[in-house]
PDB file of N, CA and C in Angstrom:
ATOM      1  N   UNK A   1     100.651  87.452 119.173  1.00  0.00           N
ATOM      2  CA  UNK A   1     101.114  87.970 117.911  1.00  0.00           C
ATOM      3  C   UNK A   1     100.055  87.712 116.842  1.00  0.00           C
ATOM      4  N   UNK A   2     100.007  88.600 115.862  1.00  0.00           N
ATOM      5  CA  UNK A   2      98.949  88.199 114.801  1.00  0.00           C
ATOM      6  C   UNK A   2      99.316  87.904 113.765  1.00  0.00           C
ATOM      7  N   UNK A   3      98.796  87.256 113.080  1.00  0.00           N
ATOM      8  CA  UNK A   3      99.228  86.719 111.655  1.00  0.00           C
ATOM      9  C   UNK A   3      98.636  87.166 110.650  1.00  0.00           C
ATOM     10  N   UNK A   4      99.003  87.765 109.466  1.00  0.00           N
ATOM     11  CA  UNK A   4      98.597  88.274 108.385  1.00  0.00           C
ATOM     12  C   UNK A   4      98.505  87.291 107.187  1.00  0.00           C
ATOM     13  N   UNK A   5      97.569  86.726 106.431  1.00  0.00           N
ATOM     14  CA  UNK A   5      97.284  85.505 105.745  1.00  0.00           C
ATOM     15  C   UNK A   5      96.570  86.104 104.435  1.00  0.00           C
ATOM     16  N   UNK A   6      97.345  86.408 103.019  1.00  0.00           N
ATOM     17  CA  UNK A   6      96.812  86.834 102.118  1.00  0.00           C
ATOM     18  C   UNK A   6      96.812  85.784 100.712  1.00  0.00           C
ATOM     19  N   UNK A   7      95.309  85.906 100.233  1.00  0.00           N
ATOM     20  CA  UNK A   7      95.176  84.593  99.003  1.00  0.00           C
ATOM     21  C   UNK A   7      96.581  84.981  98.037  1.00  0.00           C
ATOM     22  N   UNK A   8      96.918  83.730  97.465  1.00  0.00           N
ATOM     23  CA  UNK A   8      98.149  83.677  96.855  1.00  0.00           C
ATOM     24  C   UNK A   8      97.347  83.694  95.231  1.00  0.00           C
ATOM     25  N   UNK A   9      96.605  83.155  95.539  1.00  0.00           N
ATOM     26  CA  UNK A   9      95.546  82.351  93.622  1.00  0.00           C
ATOM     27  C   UNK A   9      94.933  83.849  93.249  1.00  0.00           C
ATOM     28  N   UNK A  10      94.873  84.977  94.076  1.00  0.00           N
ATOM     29  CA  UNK A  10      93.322  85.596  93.664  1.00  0.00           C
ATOM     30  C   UNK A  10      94.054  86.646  92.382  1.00  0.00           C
ATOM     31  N   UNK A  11      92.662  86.687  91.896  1.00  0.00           N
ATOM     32  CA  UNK A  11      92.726  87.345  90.819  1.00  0.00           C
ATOM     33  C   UNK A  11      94.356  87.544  89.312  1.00  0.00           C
ATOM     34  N   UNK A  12      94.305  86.513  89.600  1.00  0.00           N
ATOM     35  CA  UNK A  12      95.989  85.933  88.142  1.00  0.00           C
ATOM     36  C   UNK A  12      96.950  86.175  88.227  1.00  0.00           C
ATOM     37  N   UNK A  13      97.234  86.488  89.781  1.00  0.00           N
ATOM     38  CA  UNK A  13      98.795  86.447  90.619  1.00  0.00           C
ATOM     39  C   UNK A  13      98.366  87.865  90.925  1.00  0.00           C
ATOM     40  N   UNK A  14      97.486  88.601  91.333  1.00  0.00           N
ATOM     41  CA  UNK A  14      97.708  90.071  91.773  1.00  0.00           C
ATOM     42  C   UNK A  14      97.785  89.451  93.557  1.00  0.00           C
ATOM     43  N   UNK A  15      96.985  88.572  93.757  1.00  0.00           N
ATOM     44  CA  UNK A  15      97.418  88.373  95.236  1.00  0.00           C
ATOM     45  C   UNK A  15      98.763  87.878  95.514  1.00  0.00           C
ATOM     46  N   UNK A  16      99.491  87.048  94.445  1.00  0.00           N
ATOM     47  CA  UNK A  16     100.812  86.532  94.764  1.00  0.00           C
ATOM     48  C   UNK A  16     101.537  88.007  95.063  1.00  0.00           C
ATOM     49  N   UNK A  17     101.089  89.264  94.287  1.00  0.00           N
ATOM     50  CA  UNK A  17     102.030  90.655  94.259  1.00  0.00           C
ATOM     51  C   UNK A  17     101.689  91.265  95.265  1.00  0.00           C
ATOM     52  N   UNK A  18     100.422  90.789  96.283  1.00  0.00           N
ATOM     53  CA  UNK A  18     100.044  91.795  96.836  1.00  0.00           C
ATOM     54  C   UNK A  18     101.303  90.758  98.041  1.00  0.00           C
ATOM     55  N   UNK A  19     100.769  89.730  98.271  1.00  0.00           N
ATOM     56  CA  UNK A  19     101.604  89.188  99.559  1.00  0.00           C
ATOM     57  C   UNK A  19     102.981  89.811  99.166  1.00  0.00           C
ATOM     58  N   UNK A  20     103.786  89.517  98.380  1.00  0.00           N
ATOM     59  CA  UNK A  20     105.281  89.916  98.398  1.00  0.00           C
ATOM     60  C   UNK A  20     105.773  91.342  98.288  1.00  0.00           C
ATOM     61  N   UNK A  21     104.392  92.458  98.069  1.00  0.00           N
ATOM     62  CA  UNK A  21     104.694  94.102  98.303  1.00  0.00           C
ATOM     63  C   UNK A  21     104.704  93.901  99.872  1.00  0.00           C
ATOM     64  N   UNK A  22     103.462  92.947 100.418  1.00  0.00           N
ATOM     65  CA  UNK A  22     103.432  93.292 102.022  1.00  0.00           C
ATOM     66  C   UNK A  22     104.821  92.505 102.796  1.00  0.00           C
ATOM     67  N   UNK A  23     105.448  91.308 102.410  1.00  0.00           N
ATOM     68  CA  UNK A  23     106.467  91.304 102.720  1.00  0.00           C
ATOM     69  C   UNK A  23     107.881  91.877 102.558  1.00  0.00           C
ATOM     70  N   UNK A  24     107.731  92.491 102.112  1.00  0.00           N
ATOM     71  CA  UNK A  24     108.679  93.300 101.322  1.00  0.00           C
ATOM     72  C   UNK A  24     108.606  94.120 102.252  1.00  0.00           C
ATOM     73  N   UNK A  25     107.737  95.057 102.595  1.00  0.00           N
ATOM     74  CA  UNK A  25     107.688  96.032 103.457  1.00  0.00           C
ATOM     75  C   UNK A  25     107.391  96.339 105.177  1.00  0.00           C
ATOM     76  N   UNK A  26     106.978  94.937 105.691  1.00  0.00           N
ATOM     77  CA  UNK A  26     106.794  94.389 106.957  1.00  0.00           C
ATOM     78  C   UNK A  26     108.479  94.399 107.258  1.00  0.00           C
ATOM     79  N   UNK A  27     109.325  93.941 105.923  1.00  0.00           N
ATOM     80  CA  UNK A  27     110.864  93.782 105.942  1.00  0.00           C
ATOM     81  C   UNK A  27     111.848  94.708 106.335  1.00  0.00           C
ATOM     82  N   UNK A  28     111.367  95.759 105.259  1.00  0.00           N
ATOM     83  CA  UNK A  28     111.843  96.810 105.036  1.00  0.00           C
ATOM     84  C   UNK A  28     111.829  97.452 106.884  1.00  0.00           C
ATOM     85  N   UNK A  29     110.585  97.805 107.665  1.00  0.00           N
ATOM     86  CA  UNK A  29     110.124  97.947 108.370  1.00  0.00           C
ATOM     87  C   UNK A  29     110.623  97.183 109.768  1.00  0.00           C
ATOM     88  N   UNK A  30     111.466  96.335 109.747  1.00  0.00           N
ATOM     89  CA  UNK A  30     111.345  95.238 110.579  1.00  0.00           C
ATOM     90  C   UNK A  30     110.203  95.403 111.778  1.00  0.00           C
ATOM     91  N   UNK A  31     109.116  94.704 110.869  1.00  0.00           N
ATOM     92  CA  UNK A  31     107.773  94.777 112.161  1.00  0.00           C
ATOM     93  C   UNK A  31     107.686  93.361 112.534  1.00  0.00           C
ATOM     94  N   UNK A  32     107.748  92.895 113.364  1.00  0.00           N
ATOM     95  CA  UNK A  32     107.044  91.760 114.126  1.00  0.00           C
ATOM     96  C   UNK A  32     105.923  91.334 114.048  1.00  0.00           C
ATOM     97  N   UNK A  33     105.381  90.457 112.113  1.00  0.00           N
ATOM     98  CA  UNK A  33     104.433  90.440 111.928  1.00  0.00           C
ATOM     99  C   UNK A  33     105.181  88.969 111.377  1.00  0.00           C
ATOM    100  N   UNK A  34     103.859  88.105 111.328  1.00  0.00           N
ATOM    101  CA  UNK A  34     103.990  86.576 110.830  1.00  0.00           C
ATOM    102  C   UNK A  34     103.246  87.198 109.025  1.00  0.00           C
ATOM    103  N   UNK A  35     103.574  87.326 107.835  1.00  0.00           N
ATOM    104  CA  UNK A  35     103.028  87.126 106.856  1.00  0.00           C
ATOM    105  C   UNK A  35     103.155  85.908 106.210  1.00  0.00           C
ATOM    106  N   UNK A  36     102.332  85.668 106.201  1.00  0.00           N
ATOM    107  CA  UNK A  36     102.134  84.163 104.684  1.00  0.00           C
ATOM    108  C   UNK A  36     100.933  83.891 104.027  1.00  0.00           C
ATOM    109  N   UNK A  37     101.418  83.228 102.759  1.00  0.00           N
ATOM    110  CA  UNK A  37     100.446  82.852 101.316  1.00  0.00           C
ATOM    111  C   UNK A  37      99.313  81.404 101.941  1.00  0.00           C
ATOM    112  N   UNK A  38      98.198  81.759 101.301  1.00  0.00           N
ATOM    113  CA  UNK A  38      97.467  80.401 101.415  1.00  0.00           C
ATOM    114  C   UNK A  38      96.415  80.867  99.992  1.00  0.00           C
ATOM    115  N   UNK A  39      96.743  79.261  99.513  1.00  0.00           N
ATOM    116  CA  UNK A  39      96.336  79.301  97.596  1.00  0.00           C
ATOM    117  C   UNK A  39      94.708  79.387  98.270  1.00  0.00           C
ATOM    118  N   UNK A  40      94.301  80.280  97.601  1.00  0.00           N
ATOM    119  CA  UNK A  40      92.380  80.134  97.941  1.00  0.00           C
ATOM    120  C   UNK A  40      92.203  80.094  98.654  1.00  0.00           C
ATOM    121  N   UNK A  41      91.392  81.688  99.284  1.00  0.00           N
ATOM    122  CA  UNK A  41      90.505  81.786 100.767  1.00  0.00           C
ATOM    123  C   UNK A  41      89.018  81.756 100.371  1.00  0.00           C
ATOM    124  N   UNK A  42      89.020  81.223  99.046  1.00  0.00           N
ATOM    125  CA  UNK A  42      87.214  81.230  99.194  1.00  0.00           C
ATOM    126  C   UNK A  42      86.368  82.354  98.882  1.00  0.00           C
ATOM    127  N   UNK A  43      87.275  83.798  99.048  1.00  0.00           N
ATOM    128  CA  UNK A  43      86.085  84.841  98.541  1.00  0.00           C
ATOM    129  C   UNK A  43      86.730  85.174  96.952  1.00  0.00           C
ATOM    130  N   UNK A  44      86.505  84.406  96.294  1.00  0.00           N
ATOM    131  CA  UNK A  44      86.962  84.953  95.155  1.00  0.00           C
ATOM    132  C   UNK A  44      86.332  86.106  94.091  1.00  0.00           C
ATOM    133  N   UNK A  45      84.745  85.812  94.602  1.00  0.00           N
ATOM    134  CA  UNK A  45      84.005  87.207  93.780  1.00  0.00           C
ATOM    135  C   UNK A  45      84.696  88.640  94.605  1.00  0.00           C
ATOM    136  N   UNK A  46      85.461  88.360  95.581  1.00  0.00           N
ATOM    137  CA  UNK A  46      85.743  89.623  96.673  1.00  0.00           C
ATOM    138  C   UNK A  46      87.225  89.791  96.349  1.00  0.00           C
ATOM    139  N   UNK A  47      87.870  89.493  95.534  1.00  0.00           N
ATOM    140  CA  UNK A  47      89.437  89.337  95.613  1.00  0.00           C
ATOM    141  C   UNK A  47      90.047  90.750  94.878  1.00  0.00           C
ATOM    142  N   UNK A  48      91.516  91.048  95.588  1.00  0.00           N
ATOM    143  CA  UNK A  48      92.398  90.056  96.797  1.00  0.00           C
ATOM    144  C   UNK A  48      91.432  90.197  98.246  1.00  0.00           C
ATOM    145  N   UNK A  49      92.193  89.031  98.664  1.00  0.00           N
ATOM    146  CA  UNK A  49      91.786  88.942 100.255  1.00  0.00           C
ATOM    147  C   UNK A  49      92.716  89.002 100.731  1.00  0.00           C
ATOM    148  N   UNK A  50      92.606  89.306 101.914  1.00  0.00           N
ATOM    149  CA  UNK A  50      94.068  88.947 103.136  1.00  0.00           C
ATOM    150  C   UNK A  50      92.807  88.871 104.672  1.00  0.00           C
ATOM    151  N   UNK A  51      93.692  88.250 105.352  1.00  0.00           N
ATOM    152  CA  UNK A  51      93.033  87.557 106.781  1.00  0.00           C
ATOM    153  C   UNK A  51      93.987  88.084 107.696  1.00  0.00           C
ATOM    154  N   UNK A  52      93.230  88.467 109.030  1.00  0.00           N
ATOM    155  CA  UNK A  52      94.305  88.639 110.229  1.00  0.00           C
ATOM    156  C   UNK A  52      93.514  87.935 111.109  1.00  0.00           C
ATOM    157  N   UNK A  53      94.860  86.866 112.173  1.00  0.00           N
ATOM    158  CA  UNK A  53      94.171  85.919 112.782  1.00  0.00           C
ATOM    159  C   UNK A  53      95.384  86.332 113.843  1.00  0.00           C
ATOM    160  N   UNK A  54      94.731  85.765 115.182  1.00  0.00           N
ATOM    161  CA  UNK A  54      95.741  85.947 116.505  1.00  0.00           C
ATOM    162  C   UNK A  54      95.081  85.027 117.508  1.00  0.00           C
ATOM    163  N   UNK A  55      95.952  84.811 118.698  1.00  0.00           N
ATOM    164  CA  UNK A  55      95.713  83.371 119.618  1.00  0.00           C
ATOM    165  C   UNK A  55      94.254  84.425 120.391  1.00  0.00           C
ATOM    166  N   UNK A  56      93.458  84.284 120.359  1.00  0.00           N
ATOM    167  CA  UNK A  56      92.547  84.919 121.788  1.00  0.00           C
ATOM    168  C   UNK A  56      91.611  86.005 121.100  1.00  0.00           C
ATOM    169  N   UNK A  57      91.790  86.370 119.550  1.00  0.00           N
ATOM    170  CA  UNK A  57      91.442  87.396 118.760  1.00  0.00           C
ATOM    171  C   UNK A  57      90.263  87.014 117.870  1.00  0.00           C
ATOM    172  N   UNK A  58      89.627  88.327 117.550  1.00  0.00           N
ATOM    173  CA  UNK A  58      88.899  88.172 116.677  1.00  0.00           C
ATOM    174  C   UNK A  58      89.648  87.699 115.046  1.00  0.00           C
ATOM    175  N   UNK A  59      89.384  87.509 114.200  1.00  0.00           N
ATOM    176  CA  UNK A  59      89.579  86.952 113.066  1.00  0.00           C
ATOM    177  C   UNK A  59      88.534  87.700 112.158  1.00  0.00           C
ATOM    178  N   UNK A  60      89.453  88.414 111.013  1.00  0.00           N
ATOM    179  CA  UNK A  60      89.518  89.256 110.064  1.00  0.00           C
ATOM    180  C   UNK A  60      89.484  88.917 108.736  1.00  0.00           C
ATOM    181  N   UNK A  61      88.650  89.126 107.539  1.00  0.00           N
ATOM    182  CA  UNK A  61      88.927  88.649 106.029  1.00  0.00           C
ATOM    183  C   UNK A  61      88.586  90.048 105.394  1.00  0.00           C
ATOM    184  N   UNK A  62      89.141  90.275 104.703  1.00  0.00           N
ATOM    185  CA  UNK A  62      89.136  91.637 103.951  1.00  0.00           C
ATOM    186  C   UNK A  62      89.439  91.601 102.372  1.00  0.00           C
ATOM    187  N   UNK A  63      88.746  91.764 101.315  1.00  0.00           N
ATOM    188  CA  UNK A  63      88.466  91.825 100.292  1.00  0.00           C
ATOM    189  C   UNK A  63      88.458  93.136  99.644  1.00  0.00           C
ATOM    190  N   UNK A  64      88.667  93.230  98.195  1.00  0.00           N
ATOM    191  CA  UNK A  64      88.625  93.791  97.277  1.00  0.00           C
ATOM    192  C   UNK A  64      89.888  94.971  97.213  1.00  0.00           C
ATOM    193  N   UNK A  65      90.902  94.303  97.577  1.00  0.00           N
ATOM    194  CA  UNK A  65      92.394  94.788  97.813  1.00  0.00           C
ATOM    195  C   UNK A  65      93.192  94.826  96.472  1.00  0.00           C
ATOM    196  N   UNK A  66      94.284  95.767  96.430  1.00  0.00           N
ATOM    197  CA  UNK A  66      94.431  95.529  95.004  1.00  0.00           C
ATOM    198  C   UNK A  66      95.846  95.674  95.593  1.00  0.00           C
ATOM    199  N   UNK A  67      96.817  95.075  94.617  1.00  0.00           N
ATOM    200  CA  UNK A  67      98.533  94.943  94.913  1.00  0.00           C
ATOM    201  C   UNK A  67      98.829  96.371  94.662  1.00  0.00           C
ATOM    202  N   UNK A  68      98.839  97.728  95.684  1.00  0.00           N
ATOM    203  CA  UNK A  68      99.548  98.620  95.602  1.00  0.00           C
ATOM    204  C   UNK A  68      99.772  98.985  96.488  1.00  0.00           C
ATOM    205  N   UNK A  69     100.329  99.990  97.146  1.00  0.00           N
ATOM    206  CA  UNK A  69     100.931 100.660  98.016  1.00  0.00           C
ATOM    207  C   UNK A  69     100.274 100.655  99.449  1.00  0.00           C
ATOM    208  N   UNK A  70      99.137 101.696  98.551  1.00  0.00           N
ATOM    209  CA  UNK A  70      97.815 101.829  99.550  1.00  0.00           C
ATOM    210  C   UNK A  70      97.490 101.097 100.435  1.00  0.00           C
ATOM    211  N   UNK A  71      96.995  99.257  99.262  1.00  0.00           N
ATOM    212  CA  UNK A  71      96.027  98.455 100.127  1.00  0.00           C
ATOM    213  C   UNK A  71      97.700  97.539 101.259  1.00  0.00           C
ATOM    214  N   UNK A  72      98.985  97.590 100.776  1.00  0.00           N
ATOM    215  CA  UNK A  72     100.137  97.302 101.783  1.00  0.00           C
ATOM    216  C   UNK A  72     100.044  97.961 102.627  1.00  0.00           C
ATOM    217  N   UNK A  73      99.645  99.724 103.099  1.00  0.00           N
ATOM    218  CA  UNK A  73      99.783 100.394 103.984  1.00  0.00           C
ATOM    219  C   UNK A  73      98.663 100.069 105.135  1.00  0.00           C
ATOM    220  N   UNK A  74      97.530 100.057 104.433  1.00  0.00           N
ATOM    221  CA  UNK A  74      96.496  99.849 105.534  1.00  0.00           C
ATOM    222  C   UNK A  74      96.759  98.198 105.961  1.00  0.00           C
ATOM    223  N   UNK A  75      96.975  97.223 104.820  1.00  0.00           N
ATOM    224  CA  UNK A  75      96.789  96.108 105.665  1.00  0.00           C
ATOM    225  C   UNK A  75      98.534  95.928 107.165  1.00  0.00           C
ATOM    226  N   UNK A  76      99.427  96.921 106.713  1.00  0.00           N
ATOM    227  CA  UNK A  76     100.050  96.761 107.802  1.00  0.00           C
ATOM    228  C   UNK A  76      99.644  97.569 108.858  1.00  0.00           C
ATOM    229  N   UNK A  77      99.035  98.265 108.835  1.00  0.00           N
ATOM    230  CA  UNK A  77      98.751  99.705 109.786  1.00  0.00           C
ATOM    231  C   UNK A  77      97.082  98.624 110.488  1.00  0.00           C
ATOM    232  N   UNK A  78      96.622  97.928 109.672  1.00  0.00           N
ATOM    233  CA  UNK A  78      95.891  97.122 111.041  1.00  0.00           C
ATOM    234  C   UNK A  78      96.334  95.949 111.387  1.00  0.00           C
ATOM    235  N   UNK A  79      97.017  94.957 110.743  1.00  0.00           N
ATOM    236  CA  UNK A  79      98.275  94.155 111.759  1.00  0.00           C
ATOM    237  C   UNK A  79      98.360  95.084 113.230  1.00  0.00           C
ATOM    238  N   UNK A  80      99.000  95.945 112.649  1.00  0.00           N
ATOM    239  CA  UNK A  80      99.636  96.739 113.901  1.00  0.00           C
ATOM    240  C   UNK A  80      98.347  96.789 115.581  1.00  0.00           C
ATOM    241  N   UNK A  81      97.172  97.249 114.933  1.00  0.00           N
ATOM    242  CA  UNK A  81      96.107  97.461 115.444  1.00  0.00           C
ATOM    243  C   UNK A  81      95.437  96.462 115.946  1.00  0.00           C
ATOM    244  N   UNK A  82      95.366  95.014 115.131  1.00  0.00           N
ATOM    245  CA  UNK A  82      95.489  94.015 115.616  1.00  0.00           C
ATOM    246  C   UNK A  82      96.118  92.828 116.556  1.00  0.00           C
ATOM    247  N   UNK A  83      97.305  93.521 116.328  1.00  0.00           N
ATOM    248  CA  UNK A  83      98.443  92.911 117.262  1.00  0.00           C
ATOM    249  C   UNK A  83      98.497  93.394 119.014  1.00  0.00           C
ATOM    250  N   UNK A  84      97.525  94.853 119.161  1.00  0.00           N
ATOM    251  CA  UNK A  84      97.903  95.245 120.388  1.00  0.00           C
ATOM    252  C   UNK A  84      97.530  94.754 121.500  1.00  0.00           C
ATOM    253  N   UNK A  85      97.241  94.647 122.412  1.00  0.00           N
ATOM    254  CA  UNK A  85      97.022  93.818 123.543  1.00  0.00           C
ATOM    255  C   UNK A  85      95.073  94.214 123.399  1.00  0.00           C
ATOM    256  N   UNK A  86      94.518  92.848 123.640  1.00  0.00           N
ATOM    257  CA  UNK A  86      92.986  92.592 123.828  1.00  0.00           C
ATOM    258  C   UNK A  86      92.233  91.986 122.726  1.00  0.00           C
ATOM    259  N   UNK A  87      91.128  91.955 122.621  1.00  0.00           N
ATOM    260  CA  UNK A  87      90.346  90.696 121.348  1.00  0.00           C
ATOM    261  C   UNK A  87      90.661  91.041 120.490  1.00  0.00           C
ATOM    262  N   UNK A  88      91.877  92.161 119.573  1.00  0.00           N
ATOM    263  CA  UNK A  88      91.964  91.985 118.311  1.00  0.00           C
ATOM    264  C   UNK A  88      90.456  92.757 117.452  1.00  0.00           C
ATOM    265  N   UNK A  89      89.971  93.350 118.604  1.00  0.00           N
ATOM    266  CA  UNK A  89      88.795  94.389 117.885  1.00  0.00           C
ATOM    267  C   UNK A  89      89.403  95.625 116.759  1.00  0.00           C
ATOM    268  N   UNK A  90      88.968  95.577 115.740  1.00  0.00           N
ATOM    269  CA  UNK A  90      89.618  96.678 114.760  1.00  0.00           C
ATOM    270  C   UNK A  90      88.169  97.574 114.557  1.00  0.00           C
ATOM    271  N   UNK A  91      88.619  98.753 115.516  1.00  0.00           N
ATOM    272  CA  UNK A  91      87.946 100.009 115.327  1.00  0.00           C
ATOM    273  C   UNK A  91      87.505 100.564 113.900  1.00  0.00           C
ATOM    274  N   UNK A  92      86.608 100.397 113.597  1.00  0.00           N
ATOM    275  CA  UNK A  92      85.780 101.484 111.929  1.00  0.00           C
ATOM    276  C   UNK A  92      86.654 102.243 112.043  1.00  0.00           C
ATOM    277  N   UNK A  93      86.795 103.385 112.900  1.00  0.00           N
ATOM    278  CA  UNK A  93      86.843 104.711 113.149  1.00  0.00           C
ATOM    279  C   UNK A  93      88.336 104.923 112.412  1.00  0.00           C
ATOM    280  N   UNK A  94      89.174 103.638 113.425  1.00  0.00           N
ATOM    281  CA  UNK A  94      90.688 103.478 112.994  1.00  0.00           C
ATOM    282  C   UNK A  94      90.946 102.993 111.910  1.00  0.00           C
ATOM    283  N   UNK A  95      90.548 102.422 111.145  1.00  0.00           N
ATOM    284  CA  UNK A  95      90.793 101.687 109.978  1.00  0.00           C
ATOM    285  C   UNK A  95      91.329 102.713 108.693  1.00  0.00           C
ATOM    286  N   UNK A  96      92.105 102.106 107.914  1.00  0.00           N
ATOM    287  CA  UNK A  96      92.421 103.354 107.049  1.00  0.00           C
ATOM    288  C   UNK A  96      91.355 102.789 105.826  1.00  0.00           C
ATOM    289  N   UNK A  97      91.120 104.244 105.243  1.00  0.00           N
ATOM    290  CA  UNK A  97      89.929 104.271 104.247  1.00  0.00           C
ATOM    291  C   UNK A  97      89.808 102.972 103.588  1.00  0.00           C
ATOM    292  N   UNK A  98      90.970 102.186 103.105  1.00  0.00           N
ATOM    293  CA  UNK A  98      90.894 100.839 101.761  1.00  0.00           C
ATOM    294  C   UNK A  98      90.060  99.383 102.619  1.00  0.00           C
ATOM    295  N   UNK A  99      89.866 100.157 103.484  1.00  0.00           N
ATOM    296  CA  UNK A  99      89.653  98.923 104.574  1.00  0.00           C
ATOM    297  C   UNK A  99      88.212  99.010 104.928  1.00  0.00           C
ATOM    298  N   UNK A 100      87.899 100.373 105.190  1.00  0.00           N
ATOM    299  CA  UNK A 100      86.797 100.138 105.955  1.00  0.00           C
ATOM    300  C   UNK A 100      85.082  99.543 104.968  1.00  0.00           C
ATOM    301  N   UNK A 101      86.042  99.479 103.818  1.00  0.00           N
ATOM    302  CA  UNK A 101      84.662  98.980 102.965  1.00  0.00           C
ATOM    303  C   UNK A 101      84.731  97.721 102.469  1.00  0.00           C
ATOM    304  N   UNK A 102      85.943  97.126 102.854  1.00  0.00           N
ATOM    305  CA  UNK A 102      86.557  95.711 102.129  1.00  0.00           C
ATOM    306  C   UNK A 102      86.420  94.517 102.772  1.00  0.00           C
ATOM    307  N   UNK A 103      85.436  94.725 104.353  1.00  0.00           N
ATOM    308  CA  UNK A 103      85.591  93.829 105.021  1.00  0.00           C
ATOM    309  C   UNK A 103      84.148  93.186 104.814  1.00  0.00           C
ATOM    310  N   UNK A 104      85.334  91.371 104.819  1.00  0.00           N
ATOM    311  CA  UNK A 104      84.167  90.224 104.493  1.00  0.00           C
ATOM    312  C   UNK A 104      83.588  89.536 105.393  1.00  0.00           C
ATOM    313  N   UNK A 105      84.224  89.322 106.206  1.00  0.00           N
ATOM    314  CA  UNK A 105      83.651  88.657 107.994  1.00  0.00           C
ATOM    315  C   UNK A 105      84.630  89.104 109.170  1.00  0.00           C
ATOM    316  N   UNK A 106      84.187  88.999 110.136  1.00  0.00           N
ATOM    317  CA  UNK A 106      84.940  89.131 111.383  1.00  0.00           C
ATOM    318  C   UNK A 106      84.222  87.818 112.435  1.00  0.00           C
ATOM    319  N   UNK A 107      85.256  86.731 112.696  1.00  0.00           N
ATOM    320  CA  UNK A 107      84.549  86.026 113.438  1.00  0.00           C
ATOM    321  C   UNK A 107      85.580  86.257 114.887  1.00  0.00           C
ATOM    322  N   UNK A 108      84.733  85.464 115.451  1.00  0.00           N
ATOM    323  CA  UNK A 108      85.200  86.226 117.304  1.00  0.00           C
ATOM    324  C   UNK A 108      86.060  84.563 117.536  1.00  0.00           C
ATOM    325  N   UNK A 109      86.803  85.389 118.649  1.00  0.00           N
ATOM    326  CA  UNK A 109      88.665  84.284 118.833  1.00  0.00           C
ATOM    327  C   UNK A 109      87.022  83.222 119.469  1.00  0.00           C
ATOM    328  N   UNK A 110      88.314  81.518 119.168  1.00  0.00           N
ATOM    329  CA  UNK A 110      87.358  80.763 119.948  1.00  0.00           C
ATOM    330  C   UNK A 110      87.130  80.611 121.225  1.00  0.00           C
ATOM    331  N   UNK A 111      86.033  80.263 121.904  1.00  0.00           N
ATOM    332  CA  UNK A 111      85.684  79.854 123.332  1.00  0.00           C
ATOM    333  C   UNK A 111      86.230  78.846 123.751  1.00  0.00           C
TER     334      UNK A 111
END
């Protein structure tokens, strides 16, 4: 399963709005996604952030997200993509547009 991990501090509560649009709608949705807040991920010149992490997976940080609709749709639509069976590789190709320019690292699941 993957976990969706978005800064709570960034930018003067727009990340507190962005986590609770994406729970809100993971809800709405009933998707089988772990969401939760963590105060400061560190990219703050890059903010919002949100992280997708999974047991065996690559590991995801994605920046310059803003609390609306949009950046809720794509970050659930690659949960989803993330969650499917294998390393948690998130395809360019697949990514929806807010994404494919927002990304801050991808580190590979551990050895």
């Amino acid at each position: 399963m993957s976990a969706l991990i978005i800064c709570t501090t960034c930018a003067d509560g727009s990340g507190q709005s962005l986590l609770e649009g994406v729970e809100n709608e993971a809800l709405a949705r009933d998707l089988p996604l772990v969401v939760r807040g963590q105060a400061c991920m560190a990219a703050c010149g890059r903010s919002c952030t949100a992280a997708l992490q999974g047991s065996g997976k690559h590991t995801y940080l994605f920046g310059e997200l803003a609390p609306d609709a949009d950046s809720i749709e794509a970050l659930l639509t690659v949960a989803g993509q993330h969650a499917e069976p294998g390393e948690g590789l998130l395809a360019w190709s697949r990514r929806p547009e807010r994404l494919k320019s927002g990304l801050i690292a991808r580190l590979p699941p551990p050895a």
